[in-house]
N, C-alpha and C. Protein backbone atom coordinates (compact mmCIF):
# COMPACT_ATOMS: atom_id res chain seq x y z
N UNK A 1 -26.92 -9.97 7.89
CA UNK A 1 -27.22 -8.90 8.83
C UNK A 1 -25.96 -8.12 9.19
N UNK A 2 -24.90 -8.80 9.11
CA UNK A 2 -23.54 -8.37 9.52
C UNK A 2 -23.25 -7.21 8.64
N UNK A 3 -23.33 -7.59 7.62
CA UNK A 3 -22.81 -6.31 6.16
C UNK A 3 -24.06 -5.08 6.28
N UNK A 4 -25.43 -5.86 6.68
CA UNK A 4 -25.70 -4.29 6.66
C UNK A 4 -25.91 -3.33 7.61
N UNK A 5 -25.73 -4.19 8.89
CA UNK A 5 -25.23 -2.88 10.24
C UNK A 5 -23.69 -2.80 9.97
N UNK A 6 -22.84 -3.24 9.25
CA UNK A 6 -21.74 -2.62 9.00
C UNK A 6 -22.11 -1.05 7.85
N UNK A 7 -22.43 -1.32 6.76
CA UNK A 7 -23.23 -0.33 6.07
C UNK A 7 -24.10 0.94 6.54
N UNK A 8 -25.03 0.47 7.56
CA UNK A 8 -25.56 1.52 8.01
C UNK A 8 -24.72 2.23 8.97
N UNK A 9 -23.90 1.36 9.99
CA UNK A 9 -23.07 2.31 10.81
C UNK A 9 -22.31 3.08 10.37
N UNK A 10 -21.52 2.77 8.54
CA UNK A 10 -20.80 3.36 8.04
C UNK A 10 -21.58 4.86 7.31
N UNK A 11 -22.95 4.81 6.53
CA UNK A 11 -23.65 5.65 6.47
C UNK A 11 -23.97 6.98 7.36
N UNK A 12 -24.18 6.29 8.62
CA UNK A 12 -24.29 6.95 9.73
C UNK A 12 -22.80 8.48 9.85
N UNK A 13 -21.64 7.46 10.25
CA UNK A 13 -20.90 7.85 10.52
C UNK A 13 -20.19 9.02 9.51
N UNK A 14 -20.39 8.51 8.25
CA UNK A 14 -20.21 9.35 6.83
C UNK A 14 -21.28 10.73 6.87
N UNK A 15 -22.36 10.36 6.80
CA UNK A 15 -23.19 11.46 6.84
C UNK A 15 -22.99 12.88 8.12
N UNK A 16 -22.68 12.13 9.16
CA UNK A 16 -22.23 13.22 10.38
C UNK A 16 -20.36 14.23 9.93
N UNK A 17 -19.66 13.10 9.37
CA UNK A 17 -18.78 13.81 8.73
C UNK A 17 -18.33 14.52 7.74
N UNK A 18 -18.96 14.23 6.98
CA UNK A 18 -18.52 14.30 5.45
C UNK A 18 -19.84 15.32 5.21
N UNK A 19 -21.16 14.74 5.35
CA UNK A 19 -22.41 15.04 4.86
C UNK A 19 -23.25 14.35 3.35
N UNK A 20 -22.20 13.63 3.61
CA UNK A 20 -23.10 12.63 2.21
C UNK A 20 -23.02 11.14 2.33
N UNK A 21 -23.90 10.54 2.27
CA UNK A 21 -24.35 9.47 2.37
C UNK A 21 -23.52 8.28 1.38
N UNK A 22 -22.93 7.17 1.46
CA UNK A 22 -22.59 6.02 0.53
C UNK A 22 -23.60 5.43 -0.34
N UNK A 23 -23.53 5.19 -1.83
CA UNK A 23 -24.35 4.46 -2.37
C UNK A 23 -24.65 3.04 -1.54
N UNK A 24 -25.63 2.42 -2.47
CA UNK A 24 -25.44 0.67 -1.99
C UNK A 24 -23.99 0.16 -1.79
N UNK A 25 -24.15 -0.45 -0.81
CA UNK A 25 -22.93 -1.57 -1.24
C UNK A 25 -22.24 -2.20 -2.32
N UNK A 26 -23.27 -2.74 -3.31
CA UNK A 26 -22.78 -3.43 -4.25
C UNK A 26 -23.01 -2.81 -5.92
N UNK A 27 -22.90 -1.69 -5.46
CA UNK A 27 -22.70 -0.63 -6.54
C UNK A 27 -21.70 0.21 -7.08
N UNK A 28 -20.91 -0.14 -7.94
CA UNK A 28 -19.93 0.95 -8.19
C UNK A 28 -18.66 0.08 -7.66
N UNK A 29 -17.21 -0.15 -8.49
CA UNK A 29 -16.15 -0.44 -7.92
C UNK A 29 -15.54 0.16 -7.23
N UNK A 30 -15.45 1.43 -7.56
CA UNK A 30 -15.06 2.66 -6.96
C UNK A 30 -15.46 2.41 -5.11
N UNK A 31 -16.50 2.26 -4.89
CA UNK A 31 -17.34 2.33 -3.11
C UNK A 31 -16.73 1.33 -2.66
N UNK A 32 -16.69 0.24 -3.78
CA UNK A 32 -16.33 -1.63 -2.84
C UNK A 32 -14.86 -1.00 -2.79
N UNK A 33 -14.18 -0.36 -3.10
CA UNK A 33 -12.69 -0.49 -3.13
C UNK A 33 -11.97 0.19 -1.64
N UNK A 34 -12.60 1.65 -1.82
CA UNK A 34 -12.81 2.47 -0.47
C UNK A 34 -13.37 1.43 0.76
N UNK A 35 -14.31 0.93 0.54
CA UNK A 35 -15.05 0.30 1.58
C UNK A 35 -14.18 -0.90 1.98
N UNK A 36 -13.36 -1.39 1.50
CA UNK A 36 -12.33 -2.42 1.34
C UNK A 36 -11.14 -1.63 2.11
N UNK A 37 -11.16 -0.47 1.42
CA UNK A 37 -9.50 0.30 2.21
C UNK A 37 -9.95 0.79 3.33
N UNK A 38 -11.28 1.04 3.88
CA UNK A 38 -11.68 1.57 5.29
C UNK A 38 -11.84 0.17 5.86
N UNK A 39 -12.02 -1.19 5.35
CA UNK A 39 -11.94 -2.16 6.65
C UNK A 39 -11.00 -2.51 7.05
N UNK A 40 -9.95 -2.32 5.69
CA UNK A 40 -8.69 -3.30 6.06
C UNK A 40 -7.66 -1.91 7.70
N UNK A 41 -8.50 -0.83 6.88
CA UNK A 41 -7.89 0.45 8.22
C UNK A 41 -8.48 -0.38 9.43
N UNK A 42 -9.66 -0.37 9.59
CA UNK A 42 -9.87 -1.10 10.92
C UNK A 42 -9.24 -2.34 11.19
N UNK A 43 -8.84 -3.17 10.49
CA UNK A 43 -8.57 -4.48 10.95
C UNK A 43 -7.13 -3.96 11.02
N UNK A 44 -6.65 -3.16 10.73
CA UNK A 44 -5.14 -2.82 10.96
C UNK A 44 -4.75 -2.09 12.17
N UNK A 45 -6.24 -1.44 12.69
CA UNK A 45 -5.84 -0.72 13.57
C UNK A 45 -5.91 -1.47 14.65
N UNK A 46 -6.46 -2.93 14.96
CA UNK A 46 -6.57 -3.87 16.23
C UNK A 46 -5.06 -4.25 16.39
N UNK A 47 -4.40 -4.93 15.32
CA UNK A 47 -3.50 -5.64 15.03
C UNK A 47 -2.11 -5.53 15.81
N UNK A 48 -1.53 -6.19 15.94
CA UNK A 48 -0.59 -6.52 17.09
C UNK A 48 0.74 -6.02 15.83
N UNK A 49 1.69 -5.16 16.26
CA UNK A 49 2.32 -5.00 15.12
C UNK A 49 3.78 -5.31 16.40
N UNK A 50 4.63 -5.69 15.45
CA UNK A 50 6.07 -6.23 16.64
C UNK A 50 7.01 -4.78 16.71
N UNK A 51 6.93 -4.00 15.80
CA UNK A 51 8.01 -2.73 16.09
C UNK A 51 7.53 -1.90 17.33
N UNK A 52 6.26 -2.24 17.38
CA UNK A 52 5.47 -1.11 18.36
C UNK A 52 6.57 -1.75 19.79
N UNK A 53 6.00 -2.96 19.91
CA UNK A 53 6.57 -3.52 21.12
C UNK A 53 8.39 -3.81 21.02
N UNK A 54 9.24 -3.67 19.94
CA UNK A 54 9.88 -4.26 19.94
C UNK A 54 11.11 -2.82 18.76
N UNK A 55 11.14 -1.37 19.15
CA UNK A 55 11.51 -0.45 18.01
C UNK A 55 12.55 -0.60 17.30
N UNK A 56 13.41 -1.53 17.84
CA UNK A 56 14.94 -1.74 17.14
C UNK A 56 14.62 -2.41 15.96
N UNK A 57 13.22 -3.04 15.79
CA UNK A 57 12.81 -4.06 14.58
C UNK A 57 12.26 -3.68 13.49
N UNK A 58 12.07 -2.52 13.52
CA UNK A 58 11.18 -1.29 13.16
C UNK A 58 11.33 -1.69 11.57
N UNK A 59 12.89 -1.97 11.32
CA UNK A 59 13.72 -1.68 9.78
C UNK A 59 13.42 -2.69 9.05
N UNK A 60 12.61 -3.84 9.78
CA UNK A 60 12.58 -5.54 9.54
C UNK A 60 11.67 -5.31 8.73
N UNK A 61 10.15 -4.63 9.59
CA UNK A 61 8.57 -4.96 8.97
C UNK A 61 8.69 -6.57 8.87
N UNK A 62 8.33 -7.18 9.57
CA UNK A 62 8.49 -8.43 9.91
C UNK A 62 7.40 -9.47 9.29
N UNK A 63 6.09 -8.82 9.76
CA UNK A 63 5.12 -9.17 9.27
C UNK A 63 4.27 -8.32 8.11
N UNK A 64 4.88 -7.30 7.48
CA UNK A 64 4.79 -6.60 6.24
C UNK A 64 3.16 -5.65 6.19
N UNK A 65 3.34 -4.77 7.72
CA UNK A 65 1.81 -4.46 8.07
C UNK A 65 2.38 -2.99 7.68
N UNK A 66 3.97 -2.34 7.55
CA UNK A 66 4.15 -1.17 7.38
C UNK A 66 3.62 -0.64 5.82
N UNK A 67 3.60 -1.64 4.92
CA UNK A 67 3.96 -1.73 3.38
C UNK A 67 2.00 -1.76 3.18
N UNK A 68 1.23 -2.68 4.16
CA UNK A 68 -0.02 -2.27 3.96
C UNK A 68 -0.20 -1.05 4.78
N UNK A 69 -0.30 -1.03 5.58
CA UNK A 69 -0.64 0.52 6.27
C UNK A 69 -0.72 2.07 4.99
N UNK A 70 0.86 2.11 4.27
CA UNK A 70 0.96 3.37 3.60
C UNK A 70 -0.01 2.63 2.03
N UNK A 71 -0.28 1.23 1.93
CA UNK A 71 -1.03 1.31 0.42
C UNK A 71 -2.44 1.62 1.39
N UNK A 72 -2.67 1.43 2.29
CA UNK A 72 -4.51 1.77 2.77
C UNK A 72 -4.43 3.10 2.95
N UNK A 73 -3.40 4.05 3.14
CA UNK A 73 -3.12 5.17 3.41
C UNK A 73 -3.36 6.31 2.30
N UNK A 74 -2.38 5.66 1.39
CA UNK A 74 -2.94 6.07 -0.01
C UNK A 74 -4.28 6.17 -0.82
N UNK A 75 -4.97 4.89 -0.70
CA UNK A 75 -6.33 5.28 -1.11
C UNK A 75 -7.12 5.68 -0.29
N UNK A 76 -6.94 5.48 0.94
CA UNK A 76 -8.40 6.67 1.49
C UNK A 76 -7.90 8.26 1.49
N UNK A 77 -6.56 7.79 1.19
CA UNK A 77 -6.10 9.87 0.87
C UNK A 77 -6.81 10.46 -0.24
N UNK A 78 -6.99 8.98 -1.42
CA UNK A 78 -7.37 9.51 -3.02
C UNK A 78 -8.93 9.96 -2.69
N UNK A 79 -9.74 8.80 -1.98
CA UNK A 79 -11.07 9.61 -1.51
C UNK A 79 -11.16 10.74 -0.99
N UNK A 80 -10.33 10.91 0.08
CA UNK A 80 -10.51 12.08 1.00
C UNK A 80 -10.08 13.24 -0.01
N UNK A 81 -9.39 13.53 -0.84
CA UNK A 81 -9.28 14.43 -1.90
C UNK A 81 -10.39 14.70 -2.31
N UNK A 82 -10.77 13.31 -3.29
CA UNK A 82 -11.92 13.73 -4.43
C UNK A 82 -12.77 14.20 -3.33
N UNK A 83 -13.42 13.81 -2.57
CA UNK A 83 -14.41 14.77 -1.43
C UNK A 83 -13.97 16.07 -1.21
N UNK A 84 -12.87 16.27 -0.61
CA UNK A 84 -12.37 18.10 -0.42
C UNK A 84 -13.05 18.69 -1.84
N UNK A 85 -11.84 18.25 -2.95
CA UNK A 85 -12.32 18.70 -4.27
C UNK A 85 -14.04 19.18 -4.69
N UNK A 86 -14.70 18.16 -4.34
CA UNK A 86 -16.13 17.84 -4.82
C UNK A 86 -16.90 18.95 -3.66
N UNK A 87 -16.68 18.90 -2.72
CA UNK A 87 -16.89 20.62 -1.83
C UNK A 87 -16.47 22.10 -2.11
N UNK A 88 -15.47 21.94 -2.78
CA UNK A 88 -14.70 23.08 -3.21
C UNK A 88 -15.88 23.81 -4.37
């Protein structure tokens, strides 16, 4: 039940923005991969990071959340392209 009010809320939320709807879940590597780089965004965005609290440490990345942040950054940039593109 968990995955698919995660799914539908994500549907939801896609369709009001974007205007197009996500395939199934378990269709396409391409969706699981995105759908993978939009959770790990949420679970990154709760996350207790030490530079925030602590800026002199900034240079450390201590717990190595800067190095994920710009790879989750990167692929939802590659989606958010192919979408602009695919409107264009």
């Amino acid at each position: 039940m968990k995955g698919w009010f995660k799914d539908v809320t994500l549907n939801v939320i896609l369709r009001i923005v974007v205007g197009k709807r996500i395939p199934n879940s378990y269709e396409g590597d391409e969706t699981m991969k995105w759908k993978k780089s939009l959770h790990d965004l949420f679970e990154l965005t709760g996350e207790f990071v030490v530079s925030e609290a602590l800026p002199y440490l900034r240079w450390l990345d201590v717990s190595g959340n800067k190095k994920i942040m710009k790879k989750v950054a990167r692929e939802l940039d590659q989606v958010v392209e192919e979408w602009l593109r695919e409107h264009k």
